[in-house]
Protein backbone atom coordinates (compact mmCIF):
# COMPACT_ATOMS: atom_id res chain seq x y z
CA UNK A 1 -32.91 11.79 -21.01
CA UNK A 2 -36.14 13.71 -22.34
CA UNK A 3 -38.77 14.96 -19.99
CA UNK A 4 -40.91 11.87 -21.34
CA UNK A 5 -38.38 9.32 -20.56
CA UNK A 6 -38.04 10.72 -16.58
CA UNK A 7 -41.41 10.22 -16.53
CA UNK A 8 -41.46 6.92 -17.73
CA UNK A 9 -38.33 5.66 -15.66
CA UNK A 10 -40.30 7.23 -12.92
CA UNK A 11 -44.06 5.60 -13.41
CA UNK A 12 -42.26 2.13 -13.43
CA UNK A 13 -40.44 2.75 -10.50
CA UNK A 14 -43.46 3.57 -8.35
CA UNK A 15 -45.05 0.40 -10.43
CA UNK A 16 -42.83 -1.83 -9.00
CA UNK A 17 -43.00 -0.92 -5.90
CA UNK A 18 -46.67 -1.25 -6.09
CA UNK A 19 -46.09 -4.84 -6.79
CA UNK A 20 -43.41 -5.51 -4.72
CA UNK A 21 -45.73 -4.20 -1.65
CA UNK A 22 -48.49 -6.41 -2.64
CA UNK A 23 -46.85 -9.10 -3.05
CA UNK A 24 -45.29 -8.75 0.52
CA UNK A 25 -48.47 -8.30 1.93
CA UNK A 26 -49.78 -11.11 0.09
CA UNK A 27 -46.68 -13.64 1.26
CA UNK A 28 -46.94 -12.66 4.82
CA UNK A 29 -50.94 -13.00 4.84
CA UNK A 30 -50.51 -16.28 3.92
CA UNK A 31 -47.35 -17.06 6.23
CA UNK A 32 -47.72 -14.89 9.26
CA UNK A 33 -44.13 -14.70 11.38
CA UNK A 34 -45.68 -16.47 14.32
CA UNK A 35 -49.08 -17.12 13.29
CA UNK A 36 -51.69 -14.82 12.82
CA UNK A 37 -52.36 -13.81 16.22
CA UNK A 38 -49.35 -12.44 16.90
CA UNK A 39 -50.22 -9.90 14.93
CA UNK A 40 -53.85 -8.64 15.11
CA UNK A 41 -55.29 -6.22 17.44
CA UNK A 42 -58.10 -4.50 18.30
CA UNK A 43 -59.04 -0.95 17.23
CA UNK A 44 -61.02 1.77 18.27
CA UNK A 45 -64.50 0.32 16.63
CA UNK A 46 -63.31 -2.92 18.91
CA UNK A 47 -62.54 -4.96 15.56
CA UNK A 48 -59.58 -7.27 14.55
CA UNK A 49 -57.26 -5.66 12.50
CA UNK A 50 -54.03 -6.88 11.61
CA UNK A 51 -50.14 -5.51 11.80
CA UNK A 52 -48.92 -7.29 8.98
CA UNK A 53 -49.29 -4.27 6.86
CA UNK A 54 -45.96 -2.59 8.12
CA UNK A 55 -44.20 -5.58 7.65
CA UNK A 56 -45.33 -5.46 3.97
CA UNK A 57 -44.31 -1.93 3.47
CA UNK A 58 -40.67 -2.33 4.63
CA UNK A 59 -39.78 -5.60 2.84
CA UNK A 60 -41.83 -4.34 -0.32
CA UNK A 61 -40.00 -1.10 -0.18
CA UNK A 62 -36.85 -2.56 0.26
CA UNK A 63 -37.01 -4.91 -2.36
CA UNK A 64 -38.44 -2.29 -4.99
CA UNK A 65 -35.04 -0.56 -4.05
CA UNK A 66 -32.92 -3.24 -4.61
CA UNK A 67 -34.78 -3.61 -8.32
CA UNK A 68 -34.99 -0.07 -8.93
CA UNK A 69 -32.71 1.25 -11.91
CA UNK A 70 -30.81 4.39 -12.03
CA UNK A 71 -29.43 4.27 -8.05
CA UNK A 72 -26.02 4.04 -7.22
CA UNK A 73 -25.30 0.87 -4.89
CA UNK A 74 -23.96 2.36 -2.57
CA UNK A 75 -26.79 4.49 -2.11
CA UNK A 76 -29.50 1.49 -2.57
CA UNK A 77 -27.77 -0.36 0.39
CA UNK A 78 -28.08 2.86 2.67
CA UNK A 79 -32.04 3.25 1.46
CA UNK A 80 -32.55 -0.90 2.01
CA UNK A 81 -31.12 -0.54 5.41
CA UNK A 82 -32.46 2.79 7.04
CA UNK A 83 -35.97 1.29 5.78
CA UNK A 84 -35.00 -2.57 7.24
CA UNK A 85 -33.68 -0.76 10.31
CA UNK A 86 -37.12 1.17 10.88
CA UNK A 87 -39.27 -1.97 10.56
CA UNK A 88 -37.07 -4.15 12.21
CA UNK A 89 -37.28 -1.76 15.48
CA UNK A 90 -40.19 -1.04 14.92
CA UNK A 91 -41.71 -4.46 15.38
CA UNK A 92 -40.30 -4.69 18.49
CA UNK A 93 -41.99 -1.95 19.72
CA UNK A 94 -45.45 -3.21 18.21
CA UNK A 95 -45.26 -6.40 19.34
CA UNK A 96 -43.07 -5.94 22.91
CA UNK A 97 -44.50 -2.70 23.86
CA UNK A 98 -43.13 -2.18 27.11
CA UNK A 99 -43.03 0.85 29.34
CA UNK A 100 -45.77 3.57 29.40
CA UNK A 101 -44.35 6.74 28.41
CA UNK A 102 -45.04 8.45 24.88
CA UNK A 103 -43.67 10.55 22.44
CA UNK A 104 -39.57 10.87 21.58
CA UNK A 105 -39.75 12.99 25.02
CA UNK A 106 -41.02 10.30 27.07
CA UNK A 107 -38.48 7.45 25.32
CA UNK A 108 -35.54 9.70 26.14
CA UNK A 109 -36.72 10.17 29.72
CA UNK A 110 -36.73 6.51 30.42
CA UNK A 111 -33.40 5.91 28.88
CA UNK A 112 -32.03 9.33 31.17
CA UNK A 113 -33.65 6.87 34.09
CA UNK A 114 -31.65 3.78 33.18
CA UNK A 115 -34.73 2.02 32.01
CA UNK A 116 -34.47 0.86 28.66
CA UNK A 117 -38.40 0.56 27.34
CA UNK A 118 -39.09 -0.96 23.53
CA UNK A 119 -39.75 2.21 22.69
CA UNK A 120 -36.37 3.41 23.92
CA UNK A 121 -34.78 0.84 22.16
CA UNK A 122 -36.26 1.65 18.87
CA UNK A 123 -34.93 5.37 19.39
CA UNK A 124 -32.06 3.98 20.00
CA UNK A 125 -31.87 1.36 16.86
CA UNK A 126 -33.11 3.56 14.34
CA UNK A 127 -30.80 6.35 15.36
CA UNK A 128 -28.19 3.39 14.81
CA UNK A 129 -29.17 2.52 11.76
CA UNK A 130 -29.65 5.85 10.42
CA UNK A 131 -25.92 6.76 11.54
CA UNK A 132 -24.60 3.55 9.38
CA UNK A 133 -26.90 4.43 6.47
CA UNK A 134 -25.45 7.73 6.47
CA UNK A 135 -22.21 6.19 6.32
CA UNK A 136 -22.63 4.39 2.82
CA UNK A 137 -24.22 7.61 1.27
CA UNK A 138 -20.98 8.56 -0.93
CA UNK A 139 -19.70 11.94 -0.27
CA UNK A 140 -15.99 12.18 -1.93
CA UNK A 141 -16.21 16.12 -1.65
CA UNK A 142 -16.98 16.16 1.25
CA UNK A 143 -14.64 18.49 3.41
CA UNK A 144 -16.60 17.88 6.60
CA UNK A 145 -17.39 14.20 6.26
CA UNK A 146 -17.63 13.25 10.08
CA UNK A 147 -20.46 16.26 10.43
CA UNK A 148 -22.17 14.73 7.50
CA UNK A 149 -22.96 11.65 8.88
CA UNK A 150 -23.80 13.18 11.58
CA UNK A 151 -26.24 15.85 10.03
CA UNK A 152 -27.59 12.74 7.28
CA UNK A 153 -28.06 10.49 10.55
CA UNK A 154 -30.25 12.67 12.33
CA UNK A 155 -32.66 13.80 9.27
CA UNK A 156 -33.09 9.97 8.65
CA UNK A 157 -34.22 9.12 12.03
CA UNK A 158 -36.16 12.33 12.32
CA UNK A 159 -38.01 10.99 9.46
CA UNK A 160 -38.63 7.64 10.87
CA UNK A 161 -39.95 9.70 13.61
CA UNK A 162 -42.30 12.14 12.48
CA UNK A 163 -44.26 9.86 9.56
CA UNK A 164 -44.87 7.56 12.78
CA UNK A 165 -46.22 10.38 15.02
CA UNK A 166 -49.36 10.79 12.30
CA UNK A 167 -49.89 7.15 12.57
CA UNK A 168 -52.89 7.76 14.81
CA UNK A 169 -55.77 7.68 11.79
CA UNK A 170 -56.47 4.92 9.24
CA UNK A 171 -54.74 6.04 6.08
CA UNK A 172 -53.45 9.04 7.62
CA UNK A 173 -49.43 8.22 7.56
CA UNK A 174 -49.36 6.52 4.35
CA UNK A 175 -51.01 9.76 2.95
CA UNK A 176 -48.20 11.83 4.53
CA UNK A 177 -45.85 9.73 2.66
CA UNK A 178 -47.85 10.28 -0.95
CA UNK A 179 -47.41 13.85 0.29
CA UNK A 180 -43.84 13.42 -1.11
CA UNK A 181 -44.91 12.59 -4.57
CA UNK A 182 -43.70 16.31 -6.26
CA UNK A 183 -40.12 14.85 -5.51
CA UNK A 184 -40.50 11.92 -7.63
CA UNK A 185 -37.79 12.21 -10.29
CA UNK A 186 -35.21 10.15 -12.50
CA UNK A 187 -32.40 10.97 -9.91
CA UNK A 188 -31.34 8.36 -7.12
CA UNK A 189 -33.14 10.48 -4.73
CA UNK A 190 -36.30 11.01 -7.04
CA UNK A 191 -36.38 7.04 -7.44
CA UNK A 192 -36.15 6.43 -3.96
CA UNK A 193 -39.86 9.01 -3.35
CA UNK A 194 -41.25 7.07 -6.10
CA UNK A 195 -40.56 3.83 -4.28
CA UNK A 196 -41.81 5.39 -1.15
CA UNK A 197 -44.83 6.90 -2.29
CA UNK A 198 -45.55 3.05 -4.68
CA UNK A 199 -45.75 1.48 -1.79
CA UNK A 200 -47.72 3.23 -0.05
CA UNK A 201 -49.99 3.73 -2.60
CA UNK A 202 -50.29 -0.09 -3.25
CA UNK A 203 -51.02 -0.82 0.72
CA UNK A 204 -54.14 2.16 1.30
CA UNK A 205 -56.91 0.21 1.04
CA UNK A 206 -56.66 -2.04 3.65
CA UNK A 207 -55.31 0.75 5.97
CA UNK A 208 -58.13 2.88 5.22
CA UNK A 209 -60.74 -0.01 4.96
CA UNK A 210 -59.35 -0.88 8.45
CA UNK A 211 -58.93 -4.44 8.32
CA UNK A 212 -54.92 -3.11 8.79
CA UNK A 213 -52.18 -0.66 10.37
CA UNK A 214 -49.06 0.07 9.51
CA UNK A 215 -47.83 0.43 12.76
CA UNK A 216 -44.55 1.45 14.19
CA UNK A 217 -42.97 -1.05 12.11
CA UNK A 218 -44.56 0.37 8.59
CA UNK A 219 -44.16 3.79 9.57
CA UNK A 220 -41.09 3.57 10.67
CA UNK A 221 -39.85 2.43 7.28
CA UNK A 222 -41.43 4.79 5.32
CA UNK A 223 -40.35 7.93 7.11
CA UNK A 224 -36.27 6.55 6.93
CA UNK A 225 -36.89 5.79 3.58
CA UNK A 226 -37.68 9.59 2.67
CA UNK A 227 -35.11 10.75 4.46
CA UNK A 228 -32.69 8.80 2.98
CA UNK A 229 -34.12 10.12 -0.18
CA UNK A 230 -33.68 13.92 1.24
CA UNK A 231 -29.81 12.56 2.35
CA UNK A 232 -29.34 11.87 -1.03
CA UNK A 233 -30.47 14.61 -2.70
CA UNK A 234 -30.20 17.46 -0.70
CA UNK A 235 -27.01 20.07 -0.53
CA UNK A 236 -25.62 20.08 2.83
CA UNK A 237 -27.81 23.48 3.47
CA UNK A 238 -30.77 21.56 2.16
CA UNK A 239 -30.23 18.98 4.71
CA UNK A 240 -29.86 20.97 7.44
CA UNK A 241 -32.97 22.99 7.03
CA UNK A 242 -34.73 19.80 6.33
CA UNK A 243 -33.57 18.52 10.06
CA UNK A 244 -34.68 21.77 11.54
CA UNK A 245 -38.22 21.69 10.19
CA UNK A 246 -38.27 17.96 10.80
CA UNK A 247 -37.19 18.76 14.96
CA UNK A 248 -39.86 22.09 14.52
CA UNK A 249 -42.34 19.49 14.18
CA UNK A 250 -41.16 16.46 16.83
CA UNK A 251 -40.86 19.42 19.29
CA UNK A 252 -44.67 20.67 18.24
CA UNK A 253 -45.82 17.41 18.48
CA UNK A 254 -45.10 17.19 22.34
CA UNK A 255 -47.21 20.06 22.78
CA UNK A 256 -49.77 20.19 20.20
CA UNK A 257 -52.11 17.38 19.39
CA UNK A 258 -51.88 16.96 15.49
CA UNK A 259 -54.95 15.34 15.18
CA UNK A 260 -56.76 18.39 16.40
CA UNK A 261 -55.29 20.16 14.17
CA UNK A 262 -56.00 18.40 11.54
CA UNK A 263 -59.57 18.30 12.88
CA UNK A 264 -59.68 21.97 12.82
CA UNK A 265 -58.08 23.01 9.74
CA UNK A 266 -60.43 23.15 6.67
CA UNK A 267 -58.74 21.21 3.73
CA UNK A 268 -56.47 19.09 6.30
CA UNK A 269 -60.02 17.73 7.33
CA UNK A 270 -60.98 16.59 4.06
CA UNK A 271 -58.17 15.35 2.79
CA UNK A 272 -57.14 13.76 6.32
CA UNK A 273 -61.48 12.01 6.27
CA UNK A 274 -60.88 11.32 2.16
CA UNK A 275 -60.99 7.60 1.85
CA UNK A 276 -61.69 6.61 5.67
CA UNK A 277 -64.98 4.82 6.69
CA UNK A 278 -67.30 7.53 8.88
CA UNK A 279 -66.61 7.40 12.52
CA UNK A 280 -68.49 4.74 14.17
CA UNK A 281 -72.18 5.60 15.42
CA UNK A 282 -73.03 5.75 19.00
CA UNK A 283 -75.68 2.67 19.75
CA UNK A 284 -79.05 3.41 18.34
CA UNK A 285 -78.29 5.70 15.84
CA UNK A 286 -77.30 5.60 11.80
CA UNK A 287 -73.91 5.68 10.93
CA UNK A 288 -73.61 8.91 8.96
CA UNK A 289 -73.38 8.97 5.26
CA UNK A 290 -69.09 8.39 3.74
């Protein structure tokens, strides 16, 4: 295929994932799962906003997959579920938070306790689901096909993990997600980015507009999505060093607050702010300019 036609193949696979997103978020605007208040919340500025945007990004993403050209089945049903397994636990822990510790550290230290928290449970369900993802990603050479699961497992629900862990701005995880975009490609795993990085695309404006979040339950999705994508296209070296820097950063993230550094890092400011309506004014005083 000429360097034209990947392109191609690869503009209308991020296309259609553009419309499959907004046409999930469309459908479940119009047909909240439990009505409309089951979903909304309140955010820092103390307005409404709405969770129905990570709902959108895991069935639109999972669709786009499942109309996507050019990616084996077998493959395609291991993207569908990591990505269905991520929202689905996800949810839970949106809409059943339960429990009050934070962070992968604090989930695991309930479930060393015997208490089993939502949040524990979605460690627990997405490490599940990653592990039987793994499992459909065809390996025939494989000569170590037990540690592969294994080793694909893990970098999928590390994923899941660490795109939720910037979740803390408007805009902020989907952008991590677009941050993907070089990968894009006419292989399975380039098609699977371009999905990604379509939907996310497609569902910005509201997030940054914050009239919605993406939640657990959209975050979630995206970040088993891309590493199913790194599963599939990765050498088993590739993969390992992609599960190292993913764990670098879980482990940092205990420590560190990412948002201040973010904050403090020139460049990672701007591009974090790009978009995002200025922070809200204290009473009495003019917002300041976008």
């Amino acid at each position: 295929m000429s360097r034209l036609g990947r392109a191609a193949g690869a503009a209308l696979t991020v296309g259609v994932a553009s419309v499959a997103a907004r046409a999930a978020w469309t459908a479940l605007r119009s047909a909240p799962p439990g009505g409309a208040e089951r979903w909304n919340r309140v955010n820092h500025r103390g307005e409404t906003v709405t969770l129905l945007e990570g709902p959108a990004y895991a069935v639109g993403a999972a669709a786009a997959v499942a109309l996507t050209p050019g990616v084996p089945t077998r493959v395609k049903a291991a993207a569908i579920l990591a990505t269905l397994g991520g929202g689905f636990f996800g949810a839970i822990d949106d809409l059943h938070e339960s429990g009050k510790s934070k962070g992968l550290r604090g989930h695991l230290g309930e479930l060393a306790r015997g208490r089993v928290t939502t949040g524990g449970l979605k460690v627990l369900g997405i490490g599940a689901t990653g592990l039987a993802a793994a499992v459909a990603v065809p390996r025939p050479d494989s000569d170590h096909r037990v540690a592969d699961v294994l080793l694909d497992g893990a970098v999928i629900a590390a994923g899941a993990n660490l795109v939720n862990l910037f979740d803390l701005r408007p805009g902020r995880a989907l952008k991590v997600t677009l941050l993907a975009a070089p990968a894009v490609g006419a292989t399975p795993a380039g098609r699977l980015v371009a999905v990604a990085c379509g939907t996310a695309a497609a569902l910005m404006k509201p997030d940054l507009d914050e009239t919605a979040m993406l939640g657990d339950t959209g975050a979630n999705a995206a970040g088993a999505l891309l590493g199913t994508a790194a599963v599939a296209g990765l050498s088993r070296r590739g993969r390992f060093v992609a599960l190292l820097g993913l764990g670098a950063l879980t482990l940092a993230s205990e420590r560190v607050s990412f948002t201040k550094v973010i904050a403090a890092t020139p460049g990672l400011r701007e591009l974090d702010a790009l978009g995002r309506r200025p922070p809200a004014a204290p009473t009495g005083e003019p917002a300041p300019p976008a």
